[in-house]
Structures are given as C-alpha cells and as structure tokens.
PDB file of N, CA and C in Angstrom:
ATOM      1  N   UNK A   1       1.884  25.347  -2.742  1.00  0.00           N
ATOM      2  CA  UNK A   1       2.051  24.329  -3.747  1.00  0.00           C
ATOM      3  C   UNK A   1       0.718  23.621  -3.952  1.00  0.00           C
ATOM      4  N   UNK A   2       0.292  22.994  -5.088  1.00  0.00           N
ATOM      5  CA  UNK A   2      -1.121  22.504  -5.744  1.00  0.00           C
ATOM      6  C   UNK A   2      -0.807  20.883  -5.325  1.00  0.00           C
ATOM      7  N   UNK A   3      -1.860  20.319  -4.615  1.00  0.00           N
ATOM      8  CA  UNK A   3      -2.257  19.107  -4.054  1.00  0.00           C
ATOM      9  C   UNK A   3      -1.935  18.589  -5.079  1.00  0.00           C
ATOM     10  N   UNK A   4      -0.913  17.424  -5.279  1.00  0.00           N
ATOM     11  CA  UNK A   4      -0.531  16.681  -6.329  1.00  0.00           C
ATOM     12  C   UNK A   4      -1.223  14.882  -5.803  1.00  0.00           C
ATOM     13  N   UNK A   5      -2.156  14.164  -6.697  1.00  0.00           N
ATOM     14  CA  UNK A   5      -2.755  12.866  -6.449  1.00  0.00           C
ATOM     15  C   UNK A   5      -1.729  12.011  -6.987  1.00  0.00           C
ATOM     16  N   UNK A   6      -0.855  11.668  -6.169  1.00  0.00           N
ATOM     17  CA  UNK A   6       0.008  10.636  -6.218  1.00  0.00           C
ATOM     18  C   UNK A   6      -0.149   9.193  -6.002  1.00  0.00           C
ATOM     19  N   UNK A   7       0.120   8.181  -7.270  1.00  0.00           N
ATOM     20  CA  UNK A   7      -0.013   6.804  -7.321  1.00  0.00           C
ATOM     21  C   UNK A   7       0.366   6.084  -6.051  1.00  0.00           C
ATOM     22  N   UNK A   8      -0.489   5.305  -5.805  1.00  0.00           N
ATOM     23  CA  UNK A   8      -0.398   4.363  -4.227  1.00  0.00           C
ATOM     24  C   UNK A   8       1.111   4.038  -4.614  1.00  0.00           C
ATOM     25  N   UNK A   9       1.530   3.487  -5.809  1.00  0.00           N
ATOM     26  CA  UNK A   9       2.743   2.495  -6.057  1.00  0.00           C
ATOM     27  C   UNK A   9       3.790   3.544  -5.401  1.00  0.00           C
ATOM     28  N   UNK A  10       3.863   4.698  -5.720  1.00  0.00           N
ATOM     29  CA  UNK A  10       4.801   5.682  -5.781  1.00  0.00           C
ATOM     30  C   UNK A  10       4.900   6.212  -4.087  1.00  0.00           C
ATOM     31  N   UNK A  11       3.978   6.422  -3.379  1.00  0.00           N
ATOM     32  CA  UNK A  11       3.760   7.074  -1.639  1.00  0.00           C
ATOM     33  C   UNK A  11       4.057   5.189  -1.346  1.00  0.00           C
ATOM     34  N   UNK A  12       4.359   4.281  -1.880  1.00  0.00           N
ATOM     35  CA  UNK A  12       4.785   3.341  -0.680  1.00  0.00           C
ATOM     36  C   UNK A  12       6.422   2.931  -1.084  1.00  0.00           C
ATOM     37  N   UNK A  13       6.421   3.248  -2.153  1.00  0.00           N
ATOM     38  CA  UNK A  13       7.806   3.124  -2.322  1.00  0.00           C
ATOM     39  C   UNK A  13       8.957   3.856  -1.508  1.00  0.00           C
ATOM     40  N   UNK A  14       8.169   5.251  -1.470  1.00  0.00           N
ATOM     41  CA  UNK A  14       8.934   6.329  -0.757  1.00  0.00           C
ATOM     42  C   UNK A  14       8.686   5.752   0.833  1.00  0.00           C
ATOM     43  N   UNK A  15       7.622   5.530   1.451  1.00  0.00           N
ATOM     44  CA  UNK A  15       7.585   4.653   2.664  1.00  0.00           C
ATOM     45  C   UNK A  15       8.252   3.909   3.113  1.00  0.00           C
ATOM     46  N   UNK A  16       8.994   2.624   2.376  1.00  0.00           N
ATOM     47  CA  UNK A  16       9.880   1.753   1.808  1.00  0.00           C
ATOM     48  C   UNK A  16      11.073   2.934   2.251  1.00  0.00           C
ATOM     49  N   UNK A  17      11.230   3.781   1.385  1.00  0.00           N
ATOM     50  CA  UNK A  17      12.703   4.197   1.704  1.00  0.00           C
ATOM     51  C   UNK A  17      12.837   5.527   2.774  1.00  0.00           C
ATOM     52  N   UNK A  18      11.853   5.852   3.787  1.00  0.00           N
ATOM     53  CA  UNK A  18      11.580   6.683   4.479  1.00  0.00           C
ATOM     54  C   UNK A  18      11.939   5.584   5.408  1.00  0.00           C
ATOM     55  N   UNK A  19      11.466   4.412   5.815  1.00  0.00           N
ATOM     56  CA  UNK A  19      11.325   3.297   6.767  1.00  0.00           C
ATOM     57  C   UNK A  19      12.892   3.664   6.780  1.00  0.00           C
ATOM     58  N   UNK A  20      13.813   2.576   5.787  1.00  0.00           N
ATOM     59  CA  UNK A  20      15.200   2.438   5.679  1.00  0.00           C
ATOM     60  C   UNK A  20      16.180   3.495   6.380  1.00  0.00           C
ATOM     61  N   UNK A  21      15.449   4.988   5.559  1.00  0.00           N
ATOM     62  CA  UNK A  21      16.308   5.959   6.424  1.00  0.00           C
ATOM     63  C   UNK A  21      15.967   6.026   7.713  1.00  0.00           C
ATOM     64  N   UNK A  22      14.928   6.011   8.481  1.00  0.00           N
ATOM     65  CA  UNK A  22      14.888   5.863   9.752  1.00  0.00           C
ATOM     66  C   UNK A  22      15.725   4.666  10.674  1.00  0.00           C
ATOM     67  N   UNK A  23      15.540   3.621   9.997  1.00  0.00           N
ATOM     68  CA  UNK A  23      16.532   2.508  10.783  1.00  0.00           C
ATOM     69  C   UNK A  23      18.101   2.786  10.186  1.00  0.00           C
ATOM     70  N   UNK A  24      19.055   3.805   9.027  1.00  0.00           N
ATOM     71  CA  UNK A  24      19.904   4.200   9.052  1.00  0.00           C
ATOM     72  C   UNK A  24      20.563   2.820   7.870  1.00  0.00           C
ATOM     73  N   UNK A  25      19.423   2.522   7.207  1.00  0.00           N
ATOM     74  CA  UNK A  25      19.632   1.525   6.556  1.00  0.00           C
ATOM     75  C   UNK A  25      19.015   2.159   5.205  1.00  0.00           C
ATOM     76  N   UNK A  26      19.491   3.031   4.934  1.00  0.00           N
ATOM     77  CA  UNK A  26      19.152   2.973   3.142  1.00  0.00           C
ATOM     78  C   UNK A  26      20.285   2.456   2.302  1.00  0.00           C
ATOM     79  N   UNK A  27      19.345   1.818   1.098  1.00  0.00           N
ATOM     80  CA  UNK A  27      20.149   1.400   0.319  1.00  0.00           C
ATOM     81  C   UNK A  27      20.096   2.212  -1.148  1.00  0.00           C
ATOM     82  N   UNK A  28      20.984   1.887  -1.912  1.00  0.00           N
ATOM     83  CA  UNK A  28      21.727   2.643  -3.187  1.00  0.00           C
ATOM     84  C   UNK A  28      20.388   1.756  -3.879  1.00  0.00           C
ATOM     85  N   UNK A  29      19.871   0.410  -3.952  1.00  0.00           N
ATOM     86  CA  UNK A  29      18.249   0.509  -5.116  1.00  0.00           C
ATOM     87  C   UNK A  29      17.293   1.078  -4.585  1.00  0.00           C
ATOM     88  N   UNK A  30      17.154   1.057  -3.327  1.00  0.00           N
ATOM     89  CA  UNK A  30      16.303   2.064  -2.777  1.00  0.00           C
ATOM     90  C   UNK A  30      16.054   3.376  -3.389  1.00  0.00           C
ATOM     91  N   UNK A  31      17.171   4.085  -3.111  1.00  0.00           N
ATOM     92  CA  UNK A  31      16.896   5.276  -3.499  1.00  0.00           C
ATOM     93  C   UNK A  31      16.762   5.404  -4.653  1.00  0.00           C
ATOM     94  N   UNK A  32      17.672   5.038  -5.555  1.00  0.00           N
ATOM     95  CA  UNK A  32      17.773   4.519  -7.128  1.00  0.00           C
ATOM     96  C   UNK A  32      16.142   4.411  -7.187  1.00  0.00           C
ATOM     97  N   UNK A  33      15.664   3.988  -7.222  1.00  0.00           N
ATOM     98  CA  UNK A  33      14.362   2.938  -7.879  1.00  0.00           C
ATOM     99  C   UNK A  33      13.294   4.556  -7.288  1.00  0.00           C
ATOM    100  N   UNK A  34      13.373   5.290  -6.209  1.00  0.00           N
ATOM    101  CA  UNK A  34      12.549   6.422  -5.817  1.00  0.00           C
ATOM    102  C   UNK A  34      12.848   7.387  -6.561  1.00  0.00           C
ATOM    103  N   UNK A  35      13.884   7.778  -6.612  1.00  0.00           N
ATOM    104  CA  UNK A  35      14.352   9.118  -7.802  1.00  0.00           C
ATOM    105  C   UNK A  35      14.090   8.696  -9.098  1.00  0.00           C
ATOM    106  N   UNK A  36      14.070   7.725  -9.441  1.00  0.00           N
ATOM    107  CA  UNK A  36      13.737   7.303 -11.102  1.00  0.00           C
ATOM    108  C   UNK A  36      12.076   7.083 -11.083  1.00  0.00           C
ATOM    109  N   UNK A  37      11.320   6.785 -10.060  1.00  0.00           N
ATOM    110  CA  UNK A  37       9.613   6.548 -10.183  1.00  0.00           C
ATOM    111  C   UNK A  37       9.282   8.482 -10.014  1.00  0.00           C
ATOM    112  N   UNK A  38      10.119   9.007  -9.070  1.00  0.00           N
ATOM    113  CA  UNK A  38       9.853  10.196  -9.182  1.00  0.00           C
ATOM    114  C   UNK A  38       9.893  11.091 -10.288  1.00  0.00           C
ATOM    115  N   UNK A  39      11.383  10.704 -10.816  1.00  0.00           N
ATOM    116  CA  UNK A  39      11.290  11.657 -12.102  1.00  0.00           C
ATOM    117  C   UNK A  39      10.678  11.486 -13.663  1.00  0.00           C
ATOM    118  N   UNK A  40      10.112   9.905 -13.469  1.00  0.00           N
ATOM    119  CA  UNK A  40       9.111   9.003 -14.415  1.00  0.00           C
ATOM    120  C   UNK A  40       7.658   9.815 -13.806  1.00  0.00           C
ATOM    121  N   UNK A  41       7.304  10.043 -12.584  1.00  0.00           N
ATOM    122  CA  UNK A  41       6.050  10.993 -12.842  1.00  0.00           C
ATOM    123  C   UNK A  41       6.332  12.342 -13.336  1.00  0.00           C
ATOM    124  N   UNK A  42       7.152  12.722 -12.374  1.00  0.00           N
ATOM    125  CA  UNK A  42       6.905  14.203 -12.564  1.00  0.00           C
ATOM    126  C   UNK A  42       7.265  14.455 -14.395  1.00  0.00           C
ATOM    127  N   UNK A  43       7.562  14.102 -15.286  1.00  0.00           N
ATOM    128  CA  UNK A  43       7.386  14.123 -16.729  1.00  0.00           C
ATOM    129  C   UNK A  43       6.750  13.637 -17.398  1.00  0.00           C
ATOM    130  N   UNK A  44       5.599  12.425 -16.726  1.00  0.00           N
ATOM    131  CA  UNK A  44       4.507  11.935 -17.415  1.00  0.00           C
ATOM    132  C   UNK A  44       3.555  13.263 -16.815  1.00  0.00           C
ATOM    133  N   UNK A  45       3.081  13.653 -15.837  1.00  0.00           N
ATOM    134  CA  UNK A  45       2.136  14.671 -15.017  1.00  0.00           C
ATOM    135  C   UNK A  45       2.812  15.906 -15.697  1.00  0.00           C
ATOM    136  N   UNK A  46       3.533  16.149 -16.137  1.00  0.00           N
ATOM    137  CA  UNK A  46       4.571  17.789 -16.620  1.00  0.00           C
ATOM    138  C   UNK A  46       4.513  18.673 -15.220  1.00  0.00           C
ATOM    139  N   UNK A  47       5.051  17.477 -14.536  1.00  0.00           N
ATOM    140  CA  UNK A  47       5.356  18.756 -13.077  1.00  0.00           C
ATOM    141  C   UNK A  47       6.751  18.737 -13.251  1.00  0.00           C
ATOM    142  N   UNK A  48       7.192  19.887 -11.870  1.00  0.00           N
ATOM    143  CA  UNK A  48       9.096  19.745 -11.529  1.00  0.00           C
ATOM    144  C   UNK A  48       9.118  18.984 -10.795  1.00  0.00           C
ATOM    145  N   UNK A  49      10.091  17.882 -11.231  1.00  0.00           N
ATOM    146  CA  UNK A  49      10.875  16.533 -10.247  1.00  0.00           C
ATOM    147  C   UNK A  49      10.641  17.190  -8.618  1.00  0.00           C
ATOM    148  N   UNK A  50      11.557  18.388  -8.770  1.00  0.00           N
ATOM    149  CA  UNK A  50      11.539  18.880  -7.013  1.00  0.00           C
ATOM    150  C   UNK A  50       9.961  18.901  -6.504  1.00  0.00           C
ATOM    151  N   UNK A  51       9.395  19.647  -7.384  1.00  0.00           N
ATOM    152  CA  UNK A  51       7.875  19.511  -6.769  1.00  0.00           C
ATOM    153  C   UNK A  51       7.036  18.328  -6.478  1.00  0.00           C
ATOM    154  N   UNK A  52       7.573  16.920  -7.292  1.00  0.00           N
ATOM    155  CA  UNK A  52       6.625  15.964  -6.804  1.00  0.00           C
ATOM    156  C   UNK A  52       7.728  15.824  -5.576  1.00  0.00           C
ATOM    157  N   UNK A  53       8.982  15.646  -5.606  1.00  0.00           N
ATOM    158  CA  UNK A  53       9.952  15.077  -4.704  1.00  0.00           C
ATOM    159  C   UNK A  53       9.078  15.169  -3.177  1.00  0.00           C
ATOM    160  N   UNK A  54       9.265  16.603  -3.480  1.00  0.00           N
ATOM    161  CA  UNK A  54       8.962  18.127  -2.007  1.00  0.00           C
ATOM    162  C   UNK A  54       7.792  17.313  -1.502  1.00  0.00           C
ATOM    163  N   UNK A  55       6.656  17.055  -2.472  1.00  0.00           N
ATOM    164  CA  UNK A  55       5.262  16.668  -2.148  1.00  0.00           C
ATOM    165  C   UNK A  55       5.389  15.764  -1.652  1.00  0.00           C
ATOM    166  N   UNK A  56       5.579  14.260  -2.181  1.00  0.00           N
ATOM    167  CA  UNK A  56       5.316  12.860  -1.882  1.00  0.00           C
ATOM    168  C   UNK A  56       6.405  12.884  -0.885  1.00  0.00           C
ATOM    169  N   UNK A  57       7.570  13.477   0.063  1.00  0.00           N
ATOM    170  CA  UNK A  57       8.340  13.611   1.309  1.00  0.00           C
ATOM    171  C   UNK A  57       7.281  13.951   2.092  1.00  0.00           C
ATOM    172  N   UNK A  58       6.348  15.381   1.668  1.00  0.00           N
ATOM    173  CA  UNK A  58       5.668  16.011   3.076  1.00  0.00           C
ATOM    174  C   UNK A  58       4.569  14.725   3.463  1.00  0.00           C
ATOM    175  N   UNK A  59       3.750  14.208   2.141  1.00  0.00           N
ATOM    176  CA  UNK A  59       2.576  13.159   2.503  1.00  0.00           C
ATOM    177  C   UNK A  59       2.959  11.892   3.690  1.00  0.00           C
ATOM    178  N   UNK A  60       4.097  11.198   2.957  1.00  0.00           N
ATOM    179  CA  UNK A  60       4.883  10.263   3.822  1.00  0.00           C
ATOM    180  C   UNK A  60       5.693  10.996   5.178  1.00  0.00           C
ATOM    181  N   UNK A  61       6.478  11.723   5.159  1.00  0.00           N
ATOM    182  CA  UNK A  61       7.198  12.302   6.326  1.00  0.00           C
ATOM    183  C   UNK A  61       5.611  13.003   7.476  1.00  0.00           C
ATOM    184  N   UNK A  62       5.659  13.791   7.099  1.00  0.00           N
ATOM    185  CA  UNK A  62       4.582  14.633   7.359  1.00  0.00           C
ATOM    186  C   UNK A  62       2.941  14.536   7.563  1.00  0.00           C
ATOM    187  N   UNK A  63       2.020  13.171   7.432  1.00  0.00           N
ATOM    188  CA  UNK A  63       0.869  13.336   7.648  1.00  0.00           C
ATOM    189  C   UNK A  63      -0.424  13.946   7.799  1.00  0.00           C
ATOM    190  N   UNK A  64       0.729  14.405   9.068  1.00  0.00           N
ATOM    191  CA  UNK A  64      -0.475  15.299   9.896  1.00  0.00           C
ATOM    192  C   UNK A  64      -0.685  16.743   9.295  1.00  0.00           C
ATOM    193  N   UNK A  65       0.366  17.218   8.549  1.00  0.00           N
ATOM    194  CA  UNK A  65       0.065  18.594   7.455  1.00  0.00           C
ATOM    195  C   UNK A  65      -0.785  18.267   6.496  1.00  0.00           C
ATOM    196  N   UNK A  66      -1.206  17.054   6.162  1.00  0.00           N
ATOM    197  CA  UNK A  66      -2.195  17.049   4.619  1.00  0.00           C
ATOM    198  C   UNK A  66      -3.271  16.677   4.705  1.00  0.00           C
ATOM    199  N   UNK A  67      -3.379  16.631   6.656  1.00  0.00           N
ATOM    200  CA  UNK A  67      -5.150  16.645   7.318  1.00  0.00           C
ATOM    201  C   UNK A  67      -5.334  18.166   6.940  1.00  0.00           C
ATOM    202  N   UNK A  68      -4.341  18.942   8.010  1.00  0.00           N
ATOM    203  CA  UNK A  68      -4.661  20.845   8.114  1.00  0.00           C
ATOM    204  C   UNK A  68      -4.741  21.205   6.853  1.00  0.00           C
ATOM    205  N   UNK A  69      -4.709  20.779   5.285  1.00  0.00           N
ATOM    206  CA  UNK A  69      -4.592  21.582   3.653  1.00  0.00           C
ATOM    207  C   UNK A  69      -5.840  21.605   3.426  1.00  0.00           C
TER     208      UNK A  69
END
C-alpha cells in the first residue's frame, strides 16, 4: 500500500478513539466523528475509505511498522 500523509487533525482523532477502545470505553461520537473525518478524506484525496481506514489504524495502532517502510 502507498504511504498516505495524513492530517495531524485526523491521526489524533483516531488516537482519541484508539485510547477509548483500549480503556473499553468507546463511544458512539467517537467513532461517529472518525468514520465521517475518514470518509471526508479519503474523497477529498480520491483514495478508498478502507485504504485510508487500514492506513491511519496501522500509523496509530502500529508505530513501530512505519519506522521499518
């Protein structure tokens, strides 16, 4: 998959709701408000929703994979 440069606003939001799911506390604007900034890029950028989704999960979840790319 092609290194996608994702808006600070957008990798902390998902942070925000990466945090939540870890403490078992997500909420319905949470996610709401991430799937709608997600699918507001991925159609301003003309990518697939899944592909920014996939991406901005591995950056936030994942770290240490987007030293090794």
């Amino acid at each position: 998959m092609t290194a996608i440069d994702f808006p600070d606003d957008l990798i902390e939001l998902e942070r925000s709701a990466w945090d939540e799911i870890q403490r078992g506390a997500l909420t319905v604007p949470t996610a709401q408000a991430v799937h709608e900034a997600v699918a507001a890029y991925a159609e301003e950028a003309g990518l697939a929703r899944i592909d920014v989704e996939m991406g901005l999960k591995r950056i936030v979840r994942h770290p240490e994979t987007e030293q090794a790319d």
